[in-house]
PDB file of N, CA and C in Angstrom:
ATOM      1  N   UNK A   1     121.977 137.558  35.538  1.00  0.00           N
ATOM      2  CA  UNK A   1     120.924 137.087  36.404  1.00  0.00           C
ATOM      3  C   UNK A   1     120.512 138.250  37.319  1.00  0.00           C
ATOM      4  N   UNK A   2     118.903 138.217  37.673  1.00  0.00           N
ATOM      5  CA  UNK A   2     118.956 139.497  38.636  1.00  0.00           C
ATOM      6  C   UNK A   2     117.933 139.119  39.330  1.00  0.00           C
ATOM      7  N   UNK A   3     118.054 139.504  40.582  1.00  0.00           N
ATOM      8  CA  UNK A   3     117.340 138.537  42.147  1.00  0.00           C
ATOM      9  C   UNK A   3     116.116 139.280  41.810  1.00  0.00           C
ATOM     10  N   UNK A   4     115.185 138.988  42.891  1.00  0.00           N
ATOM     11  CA  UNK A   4     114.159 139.759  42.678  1.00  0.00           C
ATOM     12  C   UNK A   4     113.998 141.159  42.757  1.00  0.00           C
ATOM     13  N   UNK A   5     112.677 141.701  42.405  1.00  0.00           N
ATOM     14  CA  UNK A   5     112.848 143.457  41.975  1.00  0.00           C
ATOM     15  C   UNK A   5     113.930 143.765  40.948  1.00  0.00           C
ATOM     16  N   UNK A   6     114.477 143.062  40.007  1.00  0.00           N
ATOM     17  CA  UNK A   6     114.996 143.299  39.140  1.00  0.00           C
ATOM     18  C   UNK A   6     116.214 144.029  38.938  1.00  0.00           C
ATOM     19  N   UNK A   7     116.824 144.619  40.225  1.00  0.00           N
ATOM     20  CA  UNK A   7     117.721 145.275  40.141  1.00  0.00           C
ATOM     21  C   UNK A   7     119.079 144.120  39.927  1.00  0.00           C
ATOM     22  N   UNK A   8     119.953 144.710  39.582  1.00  0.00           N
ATOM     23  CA  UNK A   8     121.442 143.997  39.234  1.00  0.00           C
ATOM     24  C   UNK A   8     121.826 143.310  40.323  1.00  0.00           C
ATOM     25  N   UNK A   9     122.448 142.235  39.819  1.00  0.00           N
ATOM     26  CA  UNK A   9     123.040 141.389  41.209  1.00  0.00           C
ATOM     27  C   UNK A   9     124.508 142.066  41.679  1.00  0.00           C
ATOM     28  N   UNK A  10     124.394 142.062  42.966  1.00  0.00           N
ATOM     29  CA  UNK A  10     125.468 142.780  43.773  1.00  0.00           C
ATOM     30  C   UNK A  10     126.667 142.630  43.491  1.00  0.00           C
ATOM     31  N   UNK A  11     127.321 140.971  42.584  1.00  0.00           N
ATOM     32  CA  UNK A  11     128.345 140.901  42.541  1.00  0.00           C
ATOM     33  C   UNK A  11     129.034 141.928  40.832  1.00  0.00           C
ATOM     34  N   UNK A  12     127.845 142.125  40.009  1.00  0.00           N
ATOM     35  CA  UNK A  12     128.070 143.056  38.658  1.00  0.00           C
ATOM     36  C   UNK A  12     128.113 145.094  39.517  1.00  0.00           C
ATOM     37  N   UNK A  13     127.595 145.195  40.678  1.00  0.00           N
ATOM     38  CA  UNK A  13     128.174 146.222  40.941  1.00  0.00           C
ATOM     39  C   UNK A  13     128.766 146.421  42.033  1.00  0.00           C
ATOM     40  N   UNK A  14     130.008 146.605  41.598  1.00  0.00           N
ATOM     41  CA  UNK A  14     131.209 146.783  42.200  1.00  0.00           C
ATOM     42  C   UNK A  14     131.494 147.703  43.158  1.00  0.00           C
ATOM     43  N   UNK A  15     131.016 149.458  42.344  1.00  0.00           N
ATOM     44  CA  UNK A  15     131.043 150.367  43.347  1.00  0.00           C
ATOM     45  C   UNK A  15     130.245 150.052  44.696  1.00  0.00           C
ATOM     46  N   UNK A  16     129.170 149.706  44.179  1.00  0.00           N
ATOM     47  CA  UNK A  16     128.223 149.443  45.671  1.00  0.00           C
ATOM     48  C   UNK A  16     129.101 148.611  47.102  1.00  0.00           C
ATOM     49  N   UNK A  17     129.428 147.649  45.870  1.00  0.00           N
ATOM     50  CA  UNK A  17     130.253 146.633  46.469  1.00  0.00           C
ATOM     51  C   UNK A  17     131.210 146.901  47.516  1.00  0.00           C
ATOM     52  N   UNK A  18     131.907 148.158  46.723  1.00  0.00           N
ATOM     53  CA  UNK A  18     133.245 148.452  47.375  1.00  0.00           C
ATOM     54  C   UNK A  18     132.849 149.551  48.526  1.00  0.00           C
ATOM     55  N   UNK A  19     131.631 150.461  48.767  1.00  0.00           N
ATOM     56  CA  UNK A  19     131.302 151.704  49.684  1.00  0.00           C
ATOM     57  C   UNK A  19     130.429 150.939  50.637  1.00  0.00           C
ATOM     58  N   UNK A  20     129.997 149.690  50.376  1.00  0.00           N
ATOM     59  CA  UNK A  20     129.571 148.721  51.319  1.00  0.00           C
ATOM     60  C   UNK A  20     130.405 148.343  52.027  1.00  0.00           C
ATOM     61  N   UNK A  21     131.712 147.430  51.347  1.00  0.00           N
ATOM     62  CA  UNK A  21     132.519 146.869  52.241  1.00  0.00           C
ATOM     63  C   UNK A  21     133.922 148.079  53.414  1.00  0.00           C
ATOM     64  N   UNK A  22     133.258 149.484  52.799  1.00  0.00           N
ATOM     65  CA  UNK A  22     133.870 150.307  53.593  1.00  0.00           C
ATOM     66  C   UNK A  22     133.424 150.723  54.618  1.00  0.00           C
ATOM     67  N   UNK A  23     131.961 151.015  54.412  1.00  0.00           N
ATOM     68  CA  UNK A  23     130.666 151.149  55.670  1.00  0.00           C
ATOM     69  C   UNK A  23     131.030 150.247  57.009  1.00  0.00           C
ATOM     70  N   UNK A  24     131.308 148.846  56.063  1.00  0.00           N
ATOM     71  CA  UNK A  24     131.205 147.924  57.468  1.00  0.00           C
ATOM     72  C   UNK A  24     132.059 148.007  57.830  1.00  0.00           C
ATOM     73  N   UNK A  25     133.641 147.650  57.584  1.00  0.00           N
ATOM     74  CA  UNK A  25     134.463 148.199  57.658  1.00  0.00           C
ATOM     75  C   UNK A  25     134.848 149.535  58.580  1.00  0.00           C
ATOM     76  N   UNK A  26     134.629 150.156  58.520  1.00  0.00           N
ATOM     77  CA  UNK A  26     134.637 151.721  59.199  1.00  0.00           C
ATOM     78  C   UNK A  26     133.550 151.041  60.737  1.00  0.00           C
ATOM     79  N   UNK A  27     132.332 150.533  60.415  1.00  0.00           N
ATOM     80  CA  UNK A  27     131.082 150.289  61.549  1.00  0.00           C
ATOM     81  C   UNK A  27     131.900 149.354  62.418  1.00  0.00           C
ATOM     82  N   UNK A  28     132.884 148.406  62.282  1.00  0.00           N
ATOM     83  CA  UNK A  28     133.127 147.565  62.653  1.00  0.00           C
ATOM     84  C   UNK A  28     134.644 148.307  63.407  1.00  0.00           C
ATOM     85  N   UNK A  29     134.795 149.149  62.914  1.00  0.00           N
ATOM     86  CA  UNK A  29     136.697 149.633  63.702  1.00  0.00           C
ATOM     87  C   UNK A  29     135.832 150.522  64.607  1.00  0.00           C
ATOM     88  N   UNK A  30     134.899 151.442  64.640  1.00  0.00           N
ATOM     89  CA  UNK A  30     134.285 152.510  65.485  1.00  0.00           C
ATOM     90  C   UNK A  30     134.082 151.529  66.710  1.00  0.00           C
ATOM     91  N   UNK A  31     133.077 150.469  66.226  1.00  0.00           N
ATOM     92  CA  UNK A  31     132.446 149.634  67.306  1.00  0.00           C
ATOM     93  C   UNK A  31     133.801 149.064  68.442  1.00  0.00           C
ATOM     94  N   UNK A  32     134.741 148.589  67.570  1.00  0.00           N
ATOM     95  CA  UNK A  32     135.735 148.061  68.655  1.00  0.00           C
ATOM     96  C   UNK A  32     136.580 148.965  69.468  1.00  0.00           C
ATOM     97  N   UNK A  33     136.483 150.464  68.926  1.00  0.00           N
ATOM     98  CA  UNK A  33     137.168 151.326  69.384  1.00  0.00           C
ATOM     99  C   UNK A  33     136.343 152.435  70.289  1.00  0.00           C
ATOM    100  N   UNK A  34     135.380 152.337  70.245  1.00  0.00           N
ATOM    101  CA  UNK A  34     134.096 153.487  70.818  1.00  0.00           C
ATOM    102  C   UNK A  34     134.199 154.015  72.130  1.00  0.00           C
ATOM    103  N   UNK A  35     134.983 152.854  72.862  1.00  0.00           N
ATOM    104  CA  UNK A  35     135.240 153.161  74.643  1.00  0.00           C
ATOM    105  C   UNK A  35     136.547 153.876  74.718  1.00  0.00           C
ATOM    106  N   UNK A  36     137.108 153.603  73.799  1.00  0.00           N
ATOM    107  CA  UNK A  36     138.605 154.554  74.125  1.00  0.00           C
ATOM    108  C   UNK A  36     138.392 155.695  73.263  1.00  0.00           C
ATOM    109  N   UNK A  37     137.892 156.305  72.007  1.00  0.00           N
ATOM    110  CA  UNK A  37     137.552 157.631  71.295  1.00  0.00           C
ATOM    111  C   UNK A  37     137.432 158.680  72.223  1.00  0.00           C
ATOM    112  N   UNK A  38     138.251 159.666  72.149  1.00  0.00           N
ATOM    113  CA  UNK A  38     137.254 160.995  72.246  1.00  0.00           C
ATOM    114  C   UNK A  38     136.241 161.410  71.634  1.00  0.00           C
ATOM    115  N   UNK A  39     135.536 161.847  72.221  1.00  0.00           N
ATOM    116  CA  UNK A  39     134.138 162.768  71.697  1.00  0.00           C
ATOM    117  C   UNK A  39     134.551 163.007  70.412  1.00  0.00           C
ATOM    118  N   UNK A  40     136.034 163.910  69.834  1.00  0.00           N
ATOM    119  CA  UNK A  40     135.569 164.802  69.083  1.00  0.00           C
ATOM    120  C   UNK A  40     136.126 163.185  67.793  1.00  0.00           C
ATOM    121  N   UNK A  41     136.157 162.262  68.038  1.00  0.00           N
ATOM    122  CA  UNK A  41     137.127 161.108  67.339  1.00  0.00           C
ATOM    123  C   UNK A  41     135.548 160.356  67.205  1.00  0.00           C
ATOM    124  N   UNK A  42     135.132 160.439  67.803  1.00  0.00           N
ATOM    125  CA  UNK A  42     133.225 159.728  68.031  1.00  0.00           C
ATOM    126  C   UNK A  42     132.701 160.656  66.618  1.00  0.00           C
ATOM    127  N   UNK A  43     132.533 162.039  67.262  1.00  0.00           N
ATOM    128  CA  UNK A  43     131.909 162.956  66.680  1.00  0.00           C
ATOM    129  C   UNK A  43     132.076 162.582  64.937  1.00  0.00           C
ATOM    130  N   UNK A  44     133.655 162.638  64.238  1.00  0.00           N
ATOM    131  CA  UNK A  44     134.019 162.911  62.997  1.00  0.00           C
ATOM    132  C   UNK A  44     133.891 161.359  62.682  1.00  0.00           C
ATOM    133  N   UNK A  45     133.900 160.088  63.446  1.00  0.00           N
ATOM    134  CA  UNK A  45     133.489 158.717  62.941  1.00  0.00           C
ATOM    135  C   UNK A  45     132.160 158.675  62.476  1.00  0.00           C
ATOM    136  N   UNK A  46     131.330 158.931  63.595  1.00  0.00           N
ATOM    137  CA  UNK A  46     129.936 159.095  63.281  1.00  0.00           C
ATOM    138  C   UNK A  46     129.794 160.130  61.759  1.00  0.00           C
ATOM    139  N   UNK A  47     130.248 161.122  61.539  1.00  0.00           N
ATOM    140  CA  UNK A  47     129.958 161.912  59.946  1.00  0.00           C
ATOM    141  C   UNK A  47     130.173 160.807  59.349  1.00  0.00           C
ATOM    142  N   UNK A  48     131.369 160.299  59.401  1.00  0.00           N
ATOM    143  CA  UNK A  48     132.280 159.231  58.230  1.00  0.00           C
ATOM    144  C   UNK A  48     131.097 158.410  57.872  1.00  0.00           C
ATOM    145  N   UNK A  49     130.205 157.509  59.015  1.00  0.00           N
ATOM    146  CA  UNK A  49     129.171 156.462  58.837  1.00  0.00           C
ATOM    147  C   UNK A  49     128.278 156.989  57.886  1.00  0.00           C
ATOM    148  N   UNK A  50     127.990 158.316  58.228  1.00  0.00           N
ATOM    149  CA  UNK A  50     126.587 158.934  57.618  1.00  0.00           C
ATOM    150  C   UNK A  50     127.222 159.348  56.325  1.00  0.00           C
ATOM    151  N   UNK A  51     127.870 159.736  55.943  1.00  0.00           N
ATOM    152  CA  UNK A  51     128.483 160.105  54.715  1.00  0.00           C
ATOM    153  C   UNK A  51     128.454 159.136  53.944  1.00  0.00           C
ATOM    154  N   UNK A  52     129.569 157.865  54.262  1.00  0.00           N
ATOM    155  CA  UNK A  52     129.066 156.194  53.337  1.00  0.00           C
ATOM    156  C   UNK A  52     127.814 155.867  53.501  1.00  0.00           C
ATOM    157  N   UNK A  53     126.720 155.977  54.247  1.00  0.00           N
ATOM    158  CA  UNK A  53     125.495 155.545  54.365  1.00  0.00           C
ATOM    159  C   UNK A  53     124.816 156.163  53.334  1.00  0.00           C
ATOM    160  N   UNK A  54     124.849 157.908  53.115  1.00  0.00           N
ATOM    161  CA  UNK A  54     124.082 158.739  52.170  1.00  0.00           C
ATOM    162  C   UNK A  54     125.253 158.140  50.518  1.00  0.00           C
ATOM    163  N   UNK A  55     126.104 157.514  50.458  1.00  0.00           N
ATOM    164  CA  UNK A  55     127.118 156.955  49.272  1.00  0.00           C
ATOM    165  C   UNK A  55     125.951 156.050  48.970  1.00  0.00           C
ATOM    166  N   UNK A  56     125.960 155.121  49.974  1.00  0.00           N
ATOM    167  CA  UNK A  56     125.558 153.268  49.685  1.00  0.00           C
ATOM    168  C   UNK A  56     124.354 153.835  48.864  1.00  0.00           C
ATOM    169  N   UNK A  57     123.288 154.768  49.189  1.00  0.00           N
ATOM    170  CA  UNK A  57     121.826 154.938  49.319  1.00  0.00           C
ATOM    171  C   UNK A  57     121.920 155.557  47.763  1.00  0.00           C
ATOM    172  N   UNK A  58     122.700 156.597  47.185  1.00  0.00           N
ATOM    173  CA  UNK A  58     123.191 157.154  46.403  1.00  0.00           C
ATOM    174  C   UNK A  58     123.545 156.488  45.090  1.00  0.00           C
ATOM    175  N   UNK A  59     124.267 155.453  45.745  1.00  0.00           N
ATOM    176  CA  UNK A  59     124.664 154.339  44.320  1.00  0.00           C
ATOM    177  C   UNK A  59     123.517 153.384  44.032  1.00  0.00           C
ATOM    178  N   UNK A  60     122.951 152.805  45.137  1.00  0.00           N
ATOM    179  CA  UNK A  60     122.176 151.807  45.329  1.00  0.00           C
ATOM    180  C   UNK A  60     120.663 152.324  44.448  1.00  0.00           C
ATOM    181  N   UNK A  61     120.202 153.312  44.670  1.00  0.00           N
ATOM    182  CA  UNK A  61     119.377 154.132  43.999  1.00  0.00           C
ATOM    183  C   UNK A  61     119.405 154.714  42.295  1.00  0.00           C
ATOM    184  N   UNK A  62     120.903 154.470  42.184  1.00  0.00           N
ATOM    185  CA  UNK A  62     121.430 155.063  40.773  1.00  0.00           C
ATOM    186  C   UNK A  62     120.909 156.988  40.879  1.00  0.00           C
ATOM    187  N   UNK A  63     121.108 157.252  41.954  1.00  0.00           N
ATOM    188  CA  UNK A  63     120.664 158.946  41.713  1.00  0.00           C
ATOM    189  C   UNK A  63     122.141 159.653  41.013  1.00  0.00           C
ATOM    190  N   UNK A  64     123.115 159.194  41.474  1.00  0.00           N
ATOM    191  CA  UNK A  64     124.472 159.708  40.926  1.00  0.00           C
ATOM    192  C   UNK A  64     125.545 158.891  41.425  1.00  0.00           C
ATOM    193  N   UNK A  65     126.270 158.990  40.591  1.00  0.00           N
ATOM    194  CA  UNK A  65     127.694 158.031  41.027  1.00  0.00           C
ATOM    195  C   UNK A  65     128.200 158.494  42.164  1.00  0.00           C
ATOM    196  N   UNK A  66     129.007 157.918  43.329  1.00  0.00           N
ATOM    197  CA  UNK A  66     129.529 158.653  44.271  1.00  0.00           C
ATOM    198  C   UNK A  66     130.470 159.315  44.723  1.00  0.00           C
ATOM    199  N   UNK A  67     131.157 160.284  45.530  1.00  0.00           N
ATOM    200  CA  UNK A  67     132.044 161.408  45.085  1.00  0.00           C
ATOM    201  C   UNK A  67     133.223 160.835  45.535  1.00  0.00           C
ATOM    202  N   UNK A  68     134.328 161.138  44.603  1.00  0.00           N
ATOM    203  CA  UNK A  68     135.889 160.558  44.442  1.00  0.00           C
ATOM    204  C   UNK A  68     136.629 161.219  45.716  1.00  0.00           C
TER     205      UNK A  68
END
């Protein structure tokens, strides 16, 4: 079955599945932790976000599988 725009339903891809549920995951420990981080603990969380974000966009797109 495939929702609209034709792309695959979320539950047949998995990878997406799984660099999604790490995104939030990761968005969700930063957020509860953000007042006690140091800068430089802020600084290397924030890469981490943008790194799974350029993954999600990566898989989600089919430009290339994402890096191990």
């Amino acid at each position: 079955m495939t929702p609209r725009g034709g792309a695959p339903e979320r539950r047949h891809n998995y990878t997406l599945r799984e660099i999604l549920e790490e995104l939030v995951g990761h968005a969700r420990d930063v957020a509860s932790r953000a007042k006690s981080m140091t800068p430089e603990e802020l600084e290397r969380a924030q890469e981490r976000l943008e790194w799974l974000a350029d993954e999600v966009w990566r898989v989600a797109t089919e430009q290339q599988t994402p890096a191990e």
